[in-house]
Structures are given as structure tokens and as C-alpha cells.
C-alpha atoms as a PDB file:
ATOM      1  CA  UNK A   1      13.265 -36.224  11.985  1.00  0.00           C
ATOM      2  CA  UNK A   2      13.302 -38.475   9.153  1.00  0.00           C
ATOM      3  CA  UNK A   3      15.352 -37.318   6.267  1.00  0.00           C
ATOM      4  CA  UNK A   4      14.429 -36.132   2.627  1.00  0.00           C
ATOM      5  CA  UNK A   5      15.407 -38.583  -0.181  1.00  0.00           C
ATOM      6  CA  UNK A   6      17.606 -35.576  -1.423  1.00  0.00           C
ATOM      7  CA  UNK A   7      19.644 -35.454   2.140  1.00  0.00           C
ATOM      8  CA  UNK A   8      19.455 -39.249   1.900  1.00  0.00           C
ATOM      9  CA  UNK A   9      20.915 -38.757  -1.787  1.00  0.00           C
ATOM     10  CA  UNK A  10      23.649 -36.337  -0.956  1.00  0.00           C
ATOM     11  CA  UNK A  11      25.003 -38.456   2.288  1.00  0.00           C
ATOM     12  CA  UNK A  12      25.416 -41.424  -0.264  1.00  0.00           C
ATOM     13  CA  UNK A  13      27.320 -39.405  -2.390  1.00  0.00           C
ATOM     14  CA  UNK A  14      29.357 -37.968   0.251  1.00  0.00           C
ATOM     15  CA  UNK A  15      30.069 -41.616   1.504  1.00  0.00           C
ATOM     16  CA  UNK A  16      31.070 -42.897  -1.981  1.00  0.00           C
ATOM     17  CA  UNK A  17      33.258 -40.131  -2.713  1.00  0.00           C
ATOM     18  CA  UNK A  18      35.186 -40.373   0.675  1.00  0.00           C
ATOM     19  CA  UNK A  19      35.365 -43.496   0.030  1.00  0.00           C
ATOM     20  CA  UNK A  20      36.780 -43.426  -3.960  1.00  0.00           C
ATOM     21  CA  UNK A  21      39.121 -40.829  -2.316  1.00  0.00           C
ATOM     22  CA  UNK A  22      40.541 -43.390   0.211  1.00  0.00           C
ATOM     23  CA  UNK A  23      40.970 -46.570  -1.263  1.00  0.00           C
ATOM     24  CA  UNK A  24      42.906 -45.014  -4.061  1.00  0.00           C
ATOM     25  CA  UNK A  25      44.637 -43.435  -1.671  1.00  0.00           C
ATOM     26  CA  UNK A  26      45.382 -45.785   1.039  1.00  0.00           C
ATOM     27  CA  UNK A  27      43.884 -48.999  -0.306  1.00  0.00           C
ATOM     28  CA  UNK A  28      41.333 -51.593   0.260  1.00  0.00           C
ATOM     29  CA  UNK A  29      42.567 -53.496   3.349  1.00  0.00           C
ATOM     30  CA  UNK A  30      43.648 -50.093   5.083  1.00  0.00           C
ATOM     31  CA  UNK A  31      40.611 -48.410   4.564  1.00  0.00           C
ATOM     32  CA  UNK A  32      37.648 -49.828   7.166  1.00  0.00           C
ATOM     33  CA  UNK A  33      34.131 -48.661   7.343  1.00  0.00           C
ATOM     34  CA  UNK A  34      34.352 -46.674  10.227  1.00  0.00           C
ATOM     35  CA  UNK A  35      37.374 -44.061   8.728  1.00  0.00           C
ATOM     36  CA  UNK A  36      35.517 -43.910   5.970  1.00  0.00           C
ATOM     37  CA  UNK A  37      31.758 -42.585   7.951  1.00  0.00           C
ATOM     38  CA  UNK A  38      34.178 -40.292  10.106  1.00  0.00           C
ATOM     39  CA  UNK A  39      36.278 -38.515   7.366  1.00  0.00           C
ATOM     40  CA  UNK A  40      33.075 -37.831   5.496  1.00  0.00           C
ATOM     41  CA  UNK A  41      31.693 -36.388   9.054  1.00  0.00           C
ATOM     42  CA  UNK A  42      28.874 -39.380   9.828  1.00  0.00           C
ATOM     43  CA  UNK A  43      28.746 -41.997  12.415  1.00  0.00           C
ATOM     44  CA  UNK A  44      29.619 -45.854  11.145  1.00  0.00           C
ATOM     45  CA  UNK A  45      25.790 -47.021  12.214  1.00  0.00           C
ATOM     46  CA  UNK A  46      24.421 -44.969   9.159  1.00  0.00           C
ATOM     47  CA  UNK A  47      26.542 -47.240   6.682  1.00  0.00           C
ATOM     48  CA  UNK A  48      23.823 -49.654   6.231  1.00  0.00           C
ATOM     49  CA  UNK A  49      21.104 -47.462   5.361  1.00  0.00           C
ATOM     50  CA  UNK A  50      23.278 -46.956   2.013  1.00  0.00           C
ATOM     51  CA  UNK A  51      25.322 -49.850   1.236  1.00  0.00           C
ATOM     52  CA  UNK A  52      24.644 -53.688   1.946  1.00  0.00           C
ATOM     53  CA  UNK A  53      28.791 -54.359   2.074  1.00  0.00           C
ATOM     54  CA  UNK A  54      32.040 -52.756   2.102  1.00  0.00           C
ATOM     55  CA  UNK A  55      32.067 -54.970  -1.078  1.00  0.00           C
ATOM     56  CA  UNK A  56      29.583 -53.013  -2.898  1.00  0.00           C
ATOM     57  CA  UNK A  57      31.289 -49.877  -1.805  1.00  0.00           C
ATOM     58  CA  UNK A  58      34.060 -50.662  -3.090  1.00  0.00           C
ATOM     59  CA  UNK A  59      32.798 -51.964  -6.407  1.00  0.00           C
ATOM     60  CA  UNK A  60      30.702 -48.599  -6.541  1.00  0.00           C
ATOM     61  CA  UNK A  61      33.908 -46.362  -5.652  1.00  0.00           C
ATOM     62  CA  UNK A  62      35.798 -48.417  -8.520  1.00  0.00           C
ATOM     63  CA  UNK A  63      32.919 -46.962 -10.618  1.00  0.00           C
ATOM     64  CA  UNK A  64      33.129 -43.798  -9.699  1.00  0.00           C
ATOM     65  CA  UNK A  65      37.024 -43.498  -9.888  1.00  0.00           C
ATOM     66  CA  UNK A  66      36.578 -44.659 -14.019  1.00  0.00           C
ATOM     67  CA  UNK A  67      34.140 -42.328 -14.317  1.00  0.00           C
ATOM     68  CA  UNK A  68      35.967 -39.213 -12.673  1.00  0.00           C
ATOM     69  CA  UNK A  69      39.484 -40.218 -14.895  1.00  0.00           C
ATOM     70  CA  UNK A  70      36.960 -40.614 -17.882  1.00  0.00           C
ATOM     71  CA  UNK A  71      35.856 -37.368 -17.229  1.00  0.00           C
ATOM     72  CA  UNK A  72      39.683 -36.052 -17.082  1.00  0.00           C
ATOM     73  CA  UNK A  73      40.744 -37.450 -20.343  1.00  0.00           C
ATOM     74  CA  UNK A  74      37.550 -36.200 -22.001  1.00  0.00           C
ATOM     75  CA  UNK A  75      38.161 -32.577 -20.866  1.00  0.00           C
ATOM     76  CA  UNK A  76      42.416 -32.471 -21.783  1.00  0.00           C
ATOM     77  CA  UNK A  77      41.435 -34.461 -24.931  1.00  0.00           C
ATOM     78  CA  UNK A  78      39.052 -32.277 -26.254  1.00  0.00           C
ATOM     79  CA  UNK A  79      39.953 -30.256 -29.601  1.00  0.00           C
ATOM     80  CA  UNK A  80      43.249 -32.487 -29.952  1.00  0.00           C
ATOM     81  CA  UNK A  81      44.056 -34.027 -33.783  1.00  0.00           C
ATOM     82  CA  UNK A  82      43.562 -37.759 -33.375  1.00  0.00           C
ATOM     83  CA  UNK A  83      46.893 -38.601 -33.031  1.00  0.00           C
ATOM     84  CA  UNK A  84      48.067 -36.293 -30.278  1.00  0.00           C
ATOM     85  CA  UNK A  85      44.842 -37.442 -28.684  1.00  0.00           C
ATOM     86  CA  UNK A  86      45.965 -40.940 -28.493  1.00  0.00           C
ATOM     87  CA  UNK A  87      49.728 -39.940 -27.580  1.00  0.00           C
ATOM     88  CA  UNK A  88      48.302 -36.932 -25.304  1.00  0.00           C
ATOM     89  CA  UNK A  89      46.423 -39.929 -23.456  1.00  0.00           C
ATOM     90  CA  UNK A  90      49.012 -42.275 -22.856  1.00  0.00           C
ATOM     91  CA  UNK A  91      51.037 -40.072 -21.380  1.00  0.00           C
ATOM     92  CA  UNK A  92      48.240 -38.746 -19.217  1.00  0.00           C
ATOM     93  CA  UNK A  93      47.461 -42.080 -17.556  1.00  0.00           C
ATOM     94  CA  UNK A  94      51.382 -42.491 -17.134  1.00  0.00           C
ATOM     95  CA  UNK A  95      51.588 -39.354 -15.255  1.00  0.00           C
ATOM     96  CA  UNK A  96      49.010 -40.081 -12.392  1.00  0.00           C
ATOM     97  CA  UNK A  97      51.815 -41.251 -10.192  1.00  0.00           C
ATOM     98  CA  UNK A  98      53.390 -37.561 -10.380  1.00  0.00           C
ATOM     99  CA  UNK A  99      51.595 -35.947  -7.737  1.00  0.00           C
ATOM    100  CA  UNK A 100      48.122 -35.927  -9.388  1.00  0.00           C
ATOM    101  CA  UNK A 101      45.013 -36.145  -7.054  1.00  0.00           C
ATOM    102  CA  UNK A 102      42.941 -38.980  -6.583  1.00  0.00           C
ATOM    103  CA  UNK A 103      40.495 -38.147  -8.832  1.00  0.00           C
ATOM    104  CA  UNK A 104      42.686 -39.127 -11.811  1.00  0.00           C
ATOM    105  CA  UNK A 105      44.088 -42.066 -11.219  1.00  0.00           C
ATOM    106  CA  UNK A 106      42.600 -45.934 -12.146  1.00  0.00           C
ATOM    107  CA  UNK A 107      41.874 -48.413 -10.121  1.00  0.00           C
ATOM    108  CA  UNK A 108      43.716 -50.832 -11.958  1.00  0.00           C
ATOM    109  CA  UNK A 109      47.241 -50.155 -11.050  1.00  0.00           C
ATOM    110  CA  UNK A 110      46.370 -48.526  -7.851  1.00  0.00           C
ATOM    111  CA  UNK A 111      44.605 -51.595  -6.640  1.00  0.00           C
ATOM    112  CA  UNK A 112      45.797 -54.415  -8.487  1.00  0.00           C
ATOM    113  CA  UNK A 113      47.392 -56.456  -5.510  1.00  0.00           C
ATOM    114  CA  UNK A 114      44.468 -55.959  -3.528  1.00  0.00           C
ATOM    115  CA  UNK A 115      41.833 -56.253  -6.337  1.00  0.00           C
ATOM    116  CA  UNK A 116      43.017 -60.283  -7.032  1.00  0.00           C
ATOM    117  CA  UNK A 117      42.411 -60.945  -3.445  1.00  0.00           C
ATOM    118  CA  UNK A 118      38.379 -59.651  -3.692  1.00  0.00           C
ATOM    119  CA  UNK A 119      34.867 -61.258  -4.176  1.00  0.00           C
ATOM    120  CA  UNK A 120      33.564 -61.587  -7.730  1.00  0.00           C
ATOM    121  CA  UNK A 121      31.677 -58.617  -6.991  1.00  0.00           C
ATOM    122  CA  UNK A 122      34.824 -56.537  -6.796  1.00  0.00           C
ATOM    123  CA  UNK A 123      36.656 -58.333  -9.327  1.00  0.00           C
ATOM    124  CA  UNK A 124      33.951 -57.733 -11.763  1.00  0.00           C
ATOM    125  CA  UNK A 125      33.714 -54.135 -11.207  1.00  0.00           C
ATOM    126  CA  UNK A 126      38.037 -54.018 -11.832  1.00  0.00           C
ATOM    127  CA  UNK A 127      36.929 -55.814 -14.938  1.00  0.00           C
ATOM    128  CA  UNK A 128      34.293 -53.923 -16.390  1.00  0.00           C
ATOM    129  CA  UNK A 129      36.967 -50.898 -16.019  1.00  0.00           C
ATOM    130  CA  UNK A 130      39.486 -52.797 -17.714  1.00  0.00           C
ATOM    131  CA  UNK A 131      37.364 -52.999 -20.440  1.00  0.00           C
ATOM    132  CA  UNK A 132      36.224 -49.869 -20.342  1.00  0.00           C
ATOM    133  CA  UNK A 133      39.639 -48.477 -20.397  1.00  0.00           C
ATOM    134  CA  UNK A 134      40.642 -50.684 -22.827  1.00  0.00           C
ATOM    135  CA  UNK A 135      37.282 -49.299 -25.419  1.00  0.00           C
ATOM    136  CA  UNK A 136      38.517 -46.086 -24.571  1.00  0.00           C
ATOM    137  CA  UNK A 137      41.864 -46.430 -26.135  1.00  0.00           C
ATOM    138  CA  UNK A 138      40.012 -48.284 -29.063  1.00  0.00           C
ATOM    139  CA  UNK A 139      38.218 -45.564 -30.212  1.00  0.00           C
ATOM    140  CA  UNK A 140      41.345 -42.948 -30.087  1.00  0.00           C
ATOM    141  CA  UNK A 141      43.034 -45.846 -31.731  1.00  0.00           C
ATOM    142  CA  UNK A 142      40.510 -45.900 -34.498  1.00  0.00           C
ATOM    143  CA  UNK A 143      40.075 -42.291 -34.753  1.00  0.00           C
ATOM    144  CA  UNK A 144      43.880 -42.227 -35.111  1.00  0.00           C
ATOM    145  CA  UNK A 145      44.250 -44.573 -37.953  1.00  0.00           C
ATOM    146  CA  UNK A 146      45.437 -47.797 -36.407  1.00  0.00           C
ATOM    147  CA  UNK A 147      45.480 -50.308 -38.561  1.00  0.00           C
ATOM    148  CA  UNK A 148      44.097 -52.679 -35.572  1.00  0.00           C
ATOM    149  CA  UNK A 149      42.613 -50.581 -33.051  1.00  0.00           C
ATOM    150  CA  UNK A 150      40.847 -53.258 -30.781  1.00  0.00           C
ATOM    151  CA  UNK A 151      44.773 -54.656 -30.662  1.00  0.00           C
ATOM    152  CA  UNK A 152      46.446 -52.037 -29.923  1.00  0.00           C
ATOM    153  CA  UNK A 153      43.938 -50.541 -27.106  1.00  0.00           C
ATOM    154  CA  UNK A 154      44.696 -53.713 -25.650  1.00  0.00           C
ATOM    155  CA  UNK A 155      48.427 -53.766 -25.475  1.00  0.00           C
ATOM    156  CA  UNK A 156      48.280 -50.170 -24.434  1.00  0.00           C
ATOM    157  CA  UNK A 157      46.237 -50.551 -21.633  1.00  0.00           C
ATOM    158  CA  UNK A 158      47.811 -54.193 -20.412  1.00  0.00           C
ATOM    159  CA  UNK A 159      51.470 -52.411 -20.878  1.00  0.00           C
ATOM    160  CA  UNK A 160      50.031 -48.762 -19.031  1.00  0.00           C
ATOM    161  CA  UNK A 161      48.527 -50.633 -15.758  1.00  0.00           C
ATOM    162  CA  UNK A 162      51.402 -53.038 -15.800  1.00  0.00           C
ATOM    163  CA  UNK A 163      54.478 -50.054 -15.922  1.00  0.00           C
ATOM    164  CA  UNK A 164      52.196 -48.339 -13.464  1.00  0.00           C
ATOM    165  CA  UNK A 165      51.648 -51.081 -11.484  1.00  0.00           C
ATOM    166  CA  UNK A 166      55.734 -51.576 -11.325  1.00  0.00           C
ATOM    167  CA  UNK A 167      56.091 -48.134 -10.636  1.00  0.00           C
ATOM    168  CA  UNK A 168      54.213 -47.702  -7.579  1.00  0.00           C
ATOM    169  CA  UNK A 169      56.474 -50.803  -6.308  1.00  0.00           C
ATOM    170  CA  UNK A 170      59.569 -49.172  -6.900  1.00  0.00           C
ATOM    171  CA  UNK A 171      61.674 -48.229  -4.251  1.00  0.00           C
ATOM    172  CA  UNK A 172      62.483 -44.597  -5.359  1.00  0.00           C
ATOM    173  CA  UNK A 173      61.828 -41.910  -7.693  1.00  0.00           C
ATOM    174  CA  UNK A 174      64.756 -42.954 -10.354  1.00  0.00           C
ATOM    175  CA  UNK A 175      63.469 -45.907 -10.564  1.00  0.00           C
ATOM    176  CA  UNK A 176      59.705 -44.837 -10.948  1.00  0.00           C
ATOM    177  CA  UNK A 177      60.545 -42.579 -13.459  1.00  0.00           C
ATOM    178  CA  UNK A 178      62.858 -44.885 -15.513  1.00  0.00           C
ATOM    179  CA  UNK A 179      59.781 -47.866 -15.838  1.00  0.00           C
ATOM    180  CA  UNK A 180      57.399 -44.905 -16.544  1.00  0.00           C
ATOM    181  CA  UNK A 181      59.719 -43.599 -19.471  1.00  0.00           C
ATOM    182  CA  UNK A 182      60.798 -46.709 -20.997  1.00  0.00           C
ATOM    183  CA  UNK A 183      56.733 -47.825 -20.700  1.00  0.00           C
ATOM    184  CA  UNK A 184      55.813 -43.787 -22.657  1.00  0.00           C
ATOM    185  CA  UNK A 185      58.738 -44.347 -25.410  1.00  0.00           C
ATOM    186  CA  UNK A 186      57.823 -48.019 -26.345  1.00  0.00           C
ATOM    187  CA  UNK A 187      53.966 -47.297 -26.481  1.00  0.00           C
ATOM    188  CA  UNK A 188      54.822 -44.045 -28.407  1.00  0.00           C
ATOM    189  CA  UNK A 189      56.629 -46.588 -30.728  1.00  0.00           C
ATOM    190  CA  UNK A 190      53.693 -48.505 -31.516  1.00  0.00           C
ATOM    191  CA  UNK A 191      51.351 -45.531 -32.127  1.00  0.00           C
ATOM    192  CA  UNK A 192      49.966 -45.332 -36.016  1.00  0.00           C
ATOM    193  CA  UNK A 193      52.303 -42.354 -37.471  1.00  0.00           C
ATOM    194  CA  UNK A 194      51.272 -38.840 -37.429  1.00  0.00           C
ATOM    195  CA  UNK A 195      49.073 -38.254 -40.387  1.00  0.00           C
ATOM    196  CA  UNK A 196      49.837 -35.707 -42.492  1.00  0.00           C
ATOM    197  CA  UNK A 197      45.682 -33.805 -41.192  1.00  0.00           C
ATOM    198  CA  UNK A 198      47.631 -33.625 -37.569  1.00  0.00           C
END
């Protein structure tokens, strides 16, 4: 029986978000086509009806990922004075390493090593996050008073993924946390000063 474009919809969905789930989880090269099809309950055959590649999968998931953390700040930043909203932020996207679920953390960090070794297809999708992380941060920047916001989202966001990046490499929890807090008190540093509104 041939399927409704709804059903055809909702398995798509189901496939991307499995998939999201996974690479973050256990990365690109560890997570194959067919683990993906069975942990969403679907046989591997029916993965070309919605995808052309594992490629564009991924560079959909990486997608997806930005726009569930996007989703995350929006909701814990909402109501906050600028400032803590910037602060509030950094600290958030330092803090997906402590237990958080998937659906929080960036694809940056998590995939970096991997992400270097893709096609342009994949690489441009890890790009177009970058930079969307990076306009993210510019506009809490601005709404926080930085004197140069477009600078400092940049160095935030280069300095976040990096300490994140280094975190996930270290070899136990001390030294996880110690990158992570020596990354959180040197960005604090070079956030604009409270204003006297906050």
C-alpha cells in the first residue's frame, strides 16, 4: 500500500532525528546507515527513498542539531537583561559536556575531528553553523553593549568550540572541568560590563 506524503513526512523526520541523535552521540564514522534505519525501527532499503547520501544526512542532521540548541538558548534566554543573556549563554554552551542530552549540544566541537575529514557538502553545513553561532552571539553582543559585537561573537564562539573541543579530549573529569573553567572566566573577562539597566 503506497504511503501518504504525511507517513512519508513523518518517517523522514524520524530518520533525521535518529540520526542528529547519533552522530552527536557516537559520531560520523561510527554511525552507518543501517544503525541508524534500525534504531529508528525501519529497514536500511527505505534510506533512499529519503536521502540521496549519508552526506546529505549528515549535513541535514548538522541542521537540525543548530536548530534544536537554537531553540534551547532562545527558551533559557528569554526575559534575561542583556548582559546576563550574553553571560547566561556562554556558560550554557560550556555546560553541554555535563551530562546534557543531545539535543543541546553543537556540532562544532562534537564533530570537529570528523567534520575536517568530510565532503564540501558537510563542511559547508559545519560552516553555515559556525556562522550562525557566531550571529547569534553578535546580536546578544550588541544588545549587551559591546563596543564591537561582530568581534567579540567571534572570539567567543572560536574560544567556546575550541575549550569544548579540548575538553571532550581530555582524559578525565579534572581536567575537563579545569579547560571548561579557565575557557567561562576568560570569556566572562571580555564581556562589556554590567550596565547599570541590568
Amino acid at each position: 500500500m503506497k504511503k501518504s506524503k504525511q507517513e512519508t513526512l513523518d518517517t523522514r523526520k524520524r530518520i533525521l532525528s535518529t540520526a542528529t541523535r547519533m552522530f552527536l552521540a557516537d559520531g560520523l564514522a561510527e554511525t552507518g546507515i543501517a544503525s541508524i534505519m534500525s534504531a529508528a525501527g525501519l529497514t536500511q532499503g527505505g534510506f533512499y527513498r529519503h536521502f540521496r547520501s549519508k552526506e546529505q544526512l549528515i549535513a541535514e542532521a548538522n541542521l537540525a542539531a543548530n536548530d534544536r540548541m537554537f531553540d534551547f538558548f532562545s527558551q533559557a534566554l528569554a526575559g534575561l537583561p542583556p548582559r546576563q543573556a550574553l553571560a547566561t549563554a556562554v556558560d550554557m554552551y560550556l555546560s553541554q559536556l555535563d551530562g546534557a542530552e543531545c539535543g543541546s549540544m553543537c556540532p562544532l566541537p562534537n564533530l570537529g575531528s570528523e567534520l575536517r575529514r568530510a565532503d564540501r557538502l558537510v563542511r559547508g553545513a559545519a560552516m553555515a553553523g559556525y556562522q550562525r553561532l557566531v550571529q547569534f552571539f553578535q546580536v546578544l553582543a550588541t544588545r549587551a553593549g559591546a563596543p564591537d559585537p561582530a568581534r567579540l561573537a567571534e572570539a567567543v564562539v572560536t574560544t567556546m568550540v575550541g575549550a569544548v573541543m579540548l575538553a571532550r579530549v581530555a582524559i578525565n573529569d579534572d581536567s575537563q572541568q579545569a579547560i571548561l573553567a579557565n575557557c567561562r572566566k576568560t570569556l566572562h573577562a571580555m564581556l562589556p560590563p554590567v550596565a547599570v539597566a541590568d
